[in-house]
Each structure stands twice: as structure tokens, then as C-alpha cells.
Protein backbone atom coordinates (compact mmCIF):
# COMPACT_ATOMS: atom_id res chain seq x y z
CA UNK A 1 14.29 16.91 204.93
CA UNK A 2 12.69 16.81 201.68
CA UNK A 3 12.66 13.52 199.95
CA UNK A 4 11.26 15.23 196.51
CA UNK A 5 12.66 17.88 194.90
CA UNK A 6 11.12 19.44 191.77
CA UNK A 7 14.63 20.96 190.30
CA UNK A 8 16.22 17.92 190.65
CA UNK A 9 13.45 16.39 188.71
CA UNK A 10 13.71 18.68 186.26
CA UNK A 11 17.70 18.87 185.90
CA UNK A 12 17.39 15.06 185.39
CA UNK A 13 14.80 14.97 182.80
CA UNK A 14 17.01 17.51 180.72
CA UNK A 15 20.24 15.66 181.42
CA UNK A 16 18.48 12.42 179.50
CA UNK A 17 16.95 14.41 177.15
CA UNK A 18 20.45 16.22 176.19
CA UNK A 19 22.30 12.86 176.26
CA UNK A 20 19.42 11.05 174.04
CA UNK A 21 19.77 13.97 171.61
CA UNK A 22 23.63 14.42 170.75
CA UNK A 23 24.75 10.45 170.31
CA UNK A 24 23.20 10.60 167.27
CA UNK A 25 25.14 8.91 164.59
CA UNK A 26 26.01 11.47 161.19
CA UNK A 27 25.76 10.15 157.83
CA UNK A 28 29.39 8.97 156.66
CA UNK A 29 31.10 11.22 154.36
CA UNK A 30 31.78 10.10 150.38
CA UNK A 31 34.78 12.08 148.87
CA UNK A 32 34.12 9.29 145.91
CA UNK A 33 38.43 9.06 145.32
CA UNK A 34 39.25 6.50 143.08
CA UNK A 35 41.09 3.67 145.04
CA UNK A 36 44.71 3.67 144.72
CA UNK A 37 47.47 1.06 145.50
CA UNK A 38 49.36 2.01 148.52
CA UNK A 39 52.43 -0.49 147.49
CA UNK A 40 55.29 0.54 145.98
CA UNK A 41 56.68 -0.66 142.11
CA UNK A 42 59.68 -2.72 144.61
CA UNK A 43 57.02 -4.44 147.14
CA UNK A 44 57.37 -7.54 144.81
CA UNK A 45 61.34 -7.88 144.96
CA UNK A 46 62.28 -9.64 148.46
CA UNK A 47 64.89 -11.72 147.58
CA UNK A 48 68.36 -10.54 147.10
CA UNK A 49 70.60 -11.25 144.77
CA UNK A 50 73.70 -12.92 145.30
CA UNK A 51 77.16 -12.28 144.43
CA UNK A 52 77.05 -14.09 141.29
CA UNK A 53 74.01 -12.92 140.28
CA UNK A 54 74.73 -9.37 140.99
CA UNK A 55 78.03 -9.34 139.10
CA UNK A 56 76.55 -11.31 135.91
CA UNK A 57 73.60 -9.08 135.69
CA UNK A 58 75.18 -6.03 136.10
CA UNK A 59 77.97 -6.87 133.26
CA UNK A 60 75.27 -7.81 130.81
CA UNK A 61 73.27 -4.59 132.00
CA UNK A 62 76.53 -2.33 131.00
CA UNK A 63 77.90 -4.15 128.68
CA UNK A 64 75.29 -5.50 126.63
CA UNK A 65 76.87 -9.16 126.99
CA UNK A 66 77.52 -11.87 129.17
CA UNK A 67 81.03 -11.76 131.72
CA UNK A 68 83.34 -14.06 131.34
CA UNK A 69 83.81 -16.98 133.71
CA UNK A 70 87.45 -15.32 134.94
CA UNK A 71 86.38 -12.44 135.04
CA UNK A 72 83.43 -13.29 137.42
CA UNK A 73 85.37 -15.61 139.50
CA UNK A 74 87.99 -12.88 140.20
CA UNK A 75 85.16 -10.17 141.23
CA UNK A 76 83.71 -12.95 143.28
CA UNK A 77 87.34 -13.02 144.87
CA UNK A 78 87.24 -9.63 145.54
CA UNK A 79 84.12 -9.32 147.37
CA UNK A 80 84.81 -12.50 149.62
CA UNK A 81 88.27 -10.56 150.38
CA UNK A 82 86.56 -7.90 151.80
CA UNK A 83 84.56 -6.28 154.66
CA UNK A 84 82.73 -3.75 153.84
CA UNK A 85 80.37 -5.14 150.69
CA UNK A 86 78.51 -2.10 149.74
CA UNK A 87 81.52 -0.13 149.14
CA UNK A 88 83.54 -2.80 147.06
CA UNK A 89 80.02 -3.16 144.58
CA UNK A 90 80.61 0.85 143.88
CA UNK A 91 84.67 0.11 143.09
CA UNK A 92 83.55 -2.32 141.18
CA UNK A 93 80.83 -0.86 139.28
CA UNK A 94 82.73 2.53 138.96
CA UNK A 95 85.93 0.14 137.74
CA UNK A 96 83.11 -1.02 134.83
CA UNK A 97 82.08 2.76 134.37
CA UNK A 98 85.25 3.81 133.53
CA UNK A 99 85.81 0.83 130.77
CA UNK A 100 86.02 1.75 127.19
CA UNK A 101 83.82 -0.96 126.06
CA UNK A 102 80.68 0.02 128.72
CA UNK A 103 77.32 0.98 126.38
CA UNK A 104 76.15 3.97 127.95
CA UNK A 105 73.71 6.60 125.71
CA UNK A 106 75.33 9.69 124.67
CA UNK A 107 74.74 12.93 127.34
CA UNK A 108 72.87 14.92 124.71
CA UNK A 109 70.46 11.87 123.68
CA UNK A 110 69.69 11.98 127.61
CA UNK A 111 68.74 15.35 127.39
CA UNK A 112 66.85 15.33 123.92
CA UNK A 113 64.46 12.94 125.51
CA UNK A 114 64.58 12.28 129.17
CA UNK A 115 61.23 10.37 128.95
CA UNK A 116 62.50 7.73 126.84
CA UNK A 117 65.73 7.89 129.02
CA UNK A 118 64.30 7.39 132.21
CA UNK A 119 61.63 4.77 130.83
CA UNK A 120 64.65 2.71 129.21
CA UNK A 121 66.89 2.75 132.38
CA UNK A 122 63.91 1.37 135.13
CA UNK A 123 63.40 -0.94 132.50
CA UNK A 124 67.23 -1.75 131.65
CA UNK A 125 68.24 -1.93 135.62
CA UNK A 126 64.69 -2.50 137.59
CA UNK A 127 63.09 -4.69 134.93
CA UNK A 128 59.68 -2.35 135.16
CA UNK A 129 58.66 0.78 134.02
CA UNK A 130 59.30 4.14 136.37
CA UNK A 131 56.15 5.48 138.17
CA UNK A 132 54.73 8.61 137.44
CA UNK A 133 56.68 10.07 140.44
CA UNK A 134 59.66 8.39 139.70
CA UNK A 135 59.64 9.87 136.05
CA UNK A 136 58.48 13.08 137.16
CA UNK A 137 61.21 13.26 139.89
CA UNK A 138 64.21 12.21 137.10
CA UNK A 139 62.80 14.33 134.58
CA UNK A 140 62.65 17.28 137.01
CA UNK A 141 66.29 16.36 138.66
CA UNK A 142 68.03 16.12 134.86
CA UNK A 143 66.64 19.27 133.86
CA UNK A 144 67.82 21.18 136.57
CA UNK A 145 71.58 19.81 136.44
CA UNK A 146 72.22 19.95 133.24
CA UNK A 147 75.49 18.59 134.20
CA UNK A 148 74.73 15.00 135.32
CA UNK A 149 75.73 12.63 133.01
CA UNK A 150 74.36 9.07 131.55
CA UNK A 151 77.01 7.26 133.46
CA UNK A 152 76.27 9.23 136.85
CA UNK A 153 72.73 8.16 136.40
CA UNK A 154 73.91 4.70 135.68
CA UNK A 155 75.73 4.68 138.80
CA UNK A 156 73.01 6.04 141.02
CA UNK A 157 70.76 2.89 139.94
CA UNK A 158 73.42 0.26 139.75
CA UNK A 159 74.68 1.04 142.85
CA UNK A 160 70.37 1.23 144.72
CA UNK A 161 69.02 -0.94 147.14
CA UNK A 162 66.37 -1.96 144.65
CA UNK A 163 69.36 -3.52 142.46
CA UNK A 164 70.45 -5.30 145.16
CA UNK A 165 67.24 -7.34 145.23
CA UNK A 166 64.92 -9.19 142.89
């Protein structure tokens, strides 16, 4: 039996050598990309609004004045009368849609400037400005149906979760 074996000596040496050479560390890799904020324009708004508060803002948002006190105390009624919340908020929001006396910008103002549209709504229902996704998303959505109007658009962002919340 041989105790020392010259290719086993050898196939060690290289096995070390091998393993010494490829753990070697590469320099890390700058792309040099501006740092961006990961956090959407709605992180800030946890708290949600109640009843009251919904109801009040959203008058003053359409209507360009305060609701009166009967008036809120009867929608108040209406959503304690019934189950399913979410669906009595678009009654009740379509209801104020369909009122003569709602302020909503003519169609073909809309489509003269969807910019200033878009701007004026985040900032009318959202209380901040749109971000450039946001405004490129509306502006690309309106211009390819032609057909939606100001009080659809209304609807759509009366009727979002961000509403909901502040």
C-alpha cells in the first residue's frame, strides 16, 4: 500500500489553487440612475373619510358650495339604511351628476386642453397634482374615446378609493 501518491498531490494542489483563484470578488457595477421615489402620490392619505366628511366634500367639490344641513342629514340617513356602502356613494354621486345645478366643464373645453383638465381635476378631487403617468395615462385614455365626457370622468374619481381616504 502506498501511503504517498504523487497525483493525488498534484490534484490537490490544483483544487486549492482553482478555488483560491475564482472567489474573487468583481468590482460593483455603477449604472449612475438618478434615485427615484418608489411611493406613490396616495402613500400619505391613510385615514378615511367618514360619512360626513365624504358627503360635505364631495357637494362642495361638484357644486362649488357648501350642502345644506338637511340635505346632509338625509344622505347620512341613507347610507346608515343600507348594506352595501360602496354602491349607495355611486347612487348618490350619480343622483348629484344628474342635478342641473352640478359645475362640471364643458366636453369640448376637456378636449381643447386635457392638460389643464386633468391637472385641475387631481387637484379639484385628490388635492395634488397628477403624476406624469397619471397625466400621461388620462391624456392618452381621453384622446382615444373621444366620447367620454367631463361628468364620466368626474364619476370615475369621485367614486376612487383614493377619494375615499385623506
Amino acid at each position: 500500500m502506498q501511503i504517498f501518491n504523487p497525483i493525488n498531490l498534484l490534484t490537490g494542489i490544483l483544487s486549492i489553487l482553482l478555488l483560491a483563484s475564482s472567489c474573487q470578488k468583481d468590482d460593483p457595477v455603477v449604472y449612475e440612475v438618478n434615485p427615484q421615489d418608489i411611493l406613490s402620490p396616495t402613500a400619505g392619505k391613510i385615514k378615511e373619510k367618514s360619512p360626513e366628511q365624504f358627503v360635505a366634500v364631495m357637494y362642495a367639490n361638484l357644486f362649488g358650495t357648501s350642502i345644506s344641513v338637511s340635505d346632509q342629514v338625509e344622505v347620512e340617513r341613507l347610507l346608515r339604511s343600507t348594506g352595501d356602502k360602496r354602491l349607495t356613494w355611486e347612487l348618490i354621486v350619480s343622483s348629484y351628476m344628474n342635478d342641473p345645478n352640478v359645475q362640471l366643464p364643458d366636453n369640448l373645453i376637456m378636449q381643447q386642453d386635457l392638460d389643464g383638465f386633468v391637472v385641475e381635476t387631481y387637484n379639484r378631487f385628490y388635492f395634488r397634482p397628477p403624476s406624469q403617468i397619471e397625466l400621461e395615462w388620462w391624456r392618452d385614455y381621453l384622446t382615444n374615446h373621444p366620447n367620454v365626457s367631463t361628468e364620466l370622468v368626474y364619476l370615475a374619481f369621485a367614486t376612487s378609493d383614493e377619494y375615499f381616504f385623506y
